[in-house]
Protein backbone atom coordinates (compact mmCIF):
# COMPACT_ATOMS: atom_id res chain seq x y z
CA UNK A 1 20.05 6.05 11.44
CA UNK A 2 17.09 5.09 9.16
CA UNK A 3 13.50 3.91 10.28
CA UNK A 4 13.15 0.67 9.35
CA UNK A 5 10.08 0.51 11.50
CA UNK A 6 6.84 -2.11 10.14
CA UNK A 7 3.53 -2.20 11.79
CA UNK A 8 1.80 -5.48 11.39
CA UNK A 9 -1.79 -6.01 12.66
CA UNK A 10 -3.04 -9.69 12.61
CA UNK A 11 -6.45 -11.19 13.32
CA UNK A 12 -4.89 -14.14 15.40
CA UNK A 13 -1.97 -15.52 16.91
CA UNK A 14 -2.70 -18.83 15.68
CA UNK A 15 -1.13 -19.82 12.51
CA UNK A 16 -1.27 -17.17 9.48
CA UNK A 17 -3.74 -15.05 9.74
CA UNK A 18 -6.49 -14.61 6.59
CA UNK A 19 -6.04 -11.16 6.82
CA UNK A 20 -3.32 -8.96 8.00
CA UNK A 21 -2.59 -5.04 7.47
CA UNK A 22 1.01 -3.81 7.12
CA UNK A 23 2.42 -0.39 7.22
CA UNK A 24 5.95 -0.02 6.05
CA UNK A 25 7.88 3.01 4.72
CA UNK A 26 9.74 3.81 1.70
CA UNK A 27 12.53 6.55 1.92
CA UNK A 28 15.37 7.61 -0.92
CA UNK A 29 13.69 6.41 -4.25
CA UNK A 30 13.54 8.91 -7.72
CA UNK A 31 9.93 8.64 -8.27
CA UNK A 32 8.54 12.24 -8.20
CA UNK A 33 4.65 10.87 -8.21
CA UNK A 34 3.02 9.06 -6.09
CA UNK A 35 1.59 7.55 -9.35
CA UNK A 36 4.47 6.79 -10.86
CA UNK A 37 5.83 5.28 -7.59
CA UNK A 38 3.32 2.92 -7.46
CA UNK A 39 4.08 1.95 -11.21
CA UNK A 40 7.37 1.18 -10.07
CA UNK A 41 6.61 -0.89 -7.01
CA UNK A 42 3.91 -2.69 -9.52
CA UNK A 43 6.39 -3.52 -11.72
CA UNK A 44 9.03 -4.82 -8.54
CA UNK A 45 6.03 -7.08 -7.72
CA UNK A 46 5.04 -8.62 -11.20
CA UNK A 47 9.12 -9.83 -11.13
CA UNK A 48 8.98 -11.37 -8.31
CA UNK A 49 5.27 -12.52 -7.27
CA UNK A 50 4.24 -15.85 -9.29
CA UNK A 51 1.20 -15.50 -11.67
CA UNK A 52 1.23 -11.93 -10.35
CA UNK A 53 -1.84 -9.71 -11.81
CA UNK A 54 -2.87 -6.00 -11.06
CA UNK A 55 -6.45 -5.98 -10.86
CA UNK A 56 -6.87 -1.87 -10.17
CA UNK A 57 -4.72 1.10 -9.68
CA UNK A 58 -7.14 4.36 -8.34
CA UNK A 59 -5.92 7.30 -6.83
CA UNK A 60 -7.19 8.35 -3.36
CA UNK A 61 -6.22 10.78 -0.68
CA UNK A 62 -5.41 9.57 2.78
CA UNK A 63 -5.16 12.53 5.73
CA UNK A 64 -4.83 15.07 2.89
CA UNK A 65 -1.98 13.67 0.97
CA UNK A 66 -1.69 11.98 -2.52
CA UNK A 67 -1.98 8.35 -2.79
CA UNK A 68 -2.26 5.59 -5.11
CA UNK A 69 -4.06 2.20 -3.84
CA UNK A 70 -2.82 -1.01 -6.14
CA UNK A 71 -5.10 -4.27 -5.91
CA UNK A 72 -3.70 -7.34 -7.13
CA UNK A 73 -3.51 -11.38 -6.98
CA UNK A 74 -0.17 -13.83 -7.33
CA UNK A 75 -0.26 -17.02 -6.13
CA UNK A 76 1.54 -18.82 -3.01
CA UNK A 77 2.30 -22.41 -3.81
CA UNK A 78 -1.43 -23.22 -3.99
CA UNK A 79 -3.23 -20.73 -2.82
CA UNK A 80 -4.11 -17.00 -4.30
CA UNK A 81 -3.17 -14.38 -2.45
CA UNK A 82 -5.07 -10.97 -2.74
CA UNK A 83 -3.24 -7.76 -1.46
CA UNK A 84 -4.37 -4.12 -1.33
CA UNK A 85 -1.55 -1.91 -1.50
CA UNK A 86 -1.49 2.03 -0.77
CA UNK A 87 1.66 4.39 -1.28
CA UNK A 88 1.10 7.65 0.22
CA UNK A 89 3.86 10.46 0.41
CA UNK A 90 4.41 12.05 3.43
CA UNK A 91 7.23 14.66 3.99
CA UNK A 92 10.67 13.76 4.55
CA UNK A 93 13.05 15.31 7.45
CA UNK A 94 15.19 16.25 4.74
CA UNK A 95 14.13 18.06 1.75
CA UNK A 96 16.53 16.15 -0.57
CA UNK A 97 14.89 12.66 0.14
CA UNK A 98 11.66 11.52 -0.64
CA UNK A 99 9.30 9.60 1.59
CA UNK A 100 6.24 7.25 1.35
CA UNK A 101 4.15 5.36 3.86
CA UNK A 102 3.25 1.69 2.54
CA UNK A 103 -0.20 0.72 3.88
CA UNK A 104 -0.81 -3.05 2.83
CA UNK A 105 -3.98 -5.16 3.40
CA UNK A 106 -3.07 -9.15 2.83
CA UNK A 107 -5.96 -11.96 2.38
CA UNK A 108 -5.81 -15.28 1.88
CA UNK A 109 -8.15 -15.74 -1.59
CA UNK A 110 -10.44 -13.03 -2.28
CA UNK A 111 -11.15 -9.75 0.32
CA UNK A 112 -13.79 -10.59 2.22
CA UNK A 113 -16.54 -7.92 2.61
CA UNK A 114 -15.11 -7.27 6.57
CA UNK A 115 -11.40 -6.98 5.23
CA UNK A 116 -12.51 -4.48 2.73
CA UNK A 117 -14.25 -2.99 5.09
CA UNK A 118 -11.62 -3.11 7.66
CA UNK A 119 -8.97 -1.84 5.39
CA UNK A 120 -11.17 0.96 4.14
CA UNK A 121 -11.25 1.77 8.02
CA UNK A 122 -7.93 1.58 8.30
CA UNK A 123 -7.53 3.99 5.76
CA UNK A 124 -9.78 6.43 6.69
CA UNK A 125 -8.94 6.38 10.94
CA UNK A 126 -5.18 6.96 9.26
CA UNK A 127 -3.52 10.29 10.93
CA UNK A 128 0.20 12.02 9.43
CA UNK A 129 2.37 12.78 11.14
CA UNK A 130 3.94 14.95 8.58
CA UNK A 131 1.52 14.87 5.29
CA UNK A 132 2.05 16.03 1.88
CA UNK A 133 -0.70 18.17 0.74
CA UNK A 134 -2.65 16.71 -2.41
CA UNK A 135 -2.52 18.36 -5.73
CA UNK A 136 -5.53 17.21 -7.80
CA UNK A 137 -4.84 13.72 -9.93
CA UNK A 138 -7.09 12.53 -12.88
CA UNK A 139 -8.55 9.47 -10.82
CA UNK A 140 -7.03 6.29 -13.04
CA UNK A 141 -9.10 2.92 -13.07
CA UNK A 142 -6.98 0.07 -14.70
């Protein structure tokens, strides 16, 4: 069986919310770096987000483990969509898959201060079950 398990946390249950914060996972890919995974899923997004554009790539640690945050922009029919995106590699059951936690923060137009702020919460209140100890990464600003 595979976990195909998504956490979504909304601000309301009224319409779409202007901020929401997603975590996903990622299981089976080749990507041996958490930096180079979050190259790949960069490039997935600039194919198929309209007037997609990465505004920074930084790497961070989240409970101990390596992790790469991506902040970008593409646009949904007429409105801009921001997302922060961080891929964080946690330890698979099996030693011949990989595995990554997706933690995604969506806003309507720009992060407010209180969804950065929320998000960097998020981040930081973040426990792992099974985390993959950090070796030290150049931090990248792009």
């Amino acid at each position: 069986m595979k976990d195909r398990t998504v956490n979504q946390f909304i601000i309301n249950d009224n319409g779409p919310s202007d901020f929401s914060f997603v975590i996903s996972r990622a299981e089976a890919f080749v990507e041996t770096t958490v930096d180079a995974f979050a190259d790949t899923l960069a490039n997935e997004m600039r194919k198929a987000l309209p007037k997609f554009e990465l505004l920074n790539k930084r790497a961070l640690v989240v409970d101990g483990s390596a992790a790469m945050e991506l902040h970008f922009t593409w646009r949904n029919g007429d409105t801009e969509m921001h997302q922060r995106q961080v891929a964080v590699f946690v330890q698979p059951a099996s030693a011949d898959r990989s595995k990554a936690l997706l933690l995604t923060g969506t806003s309507h137009g720009a992060f407010k201060d209180e969804w950065n702020l929320a998000f960097d919460t998020m981040l930081s209140s973040m426990r792992l079950h099974a985390p993959m100890p950090a070796v030290a990464q150049p931090a990248q600003e792009s």
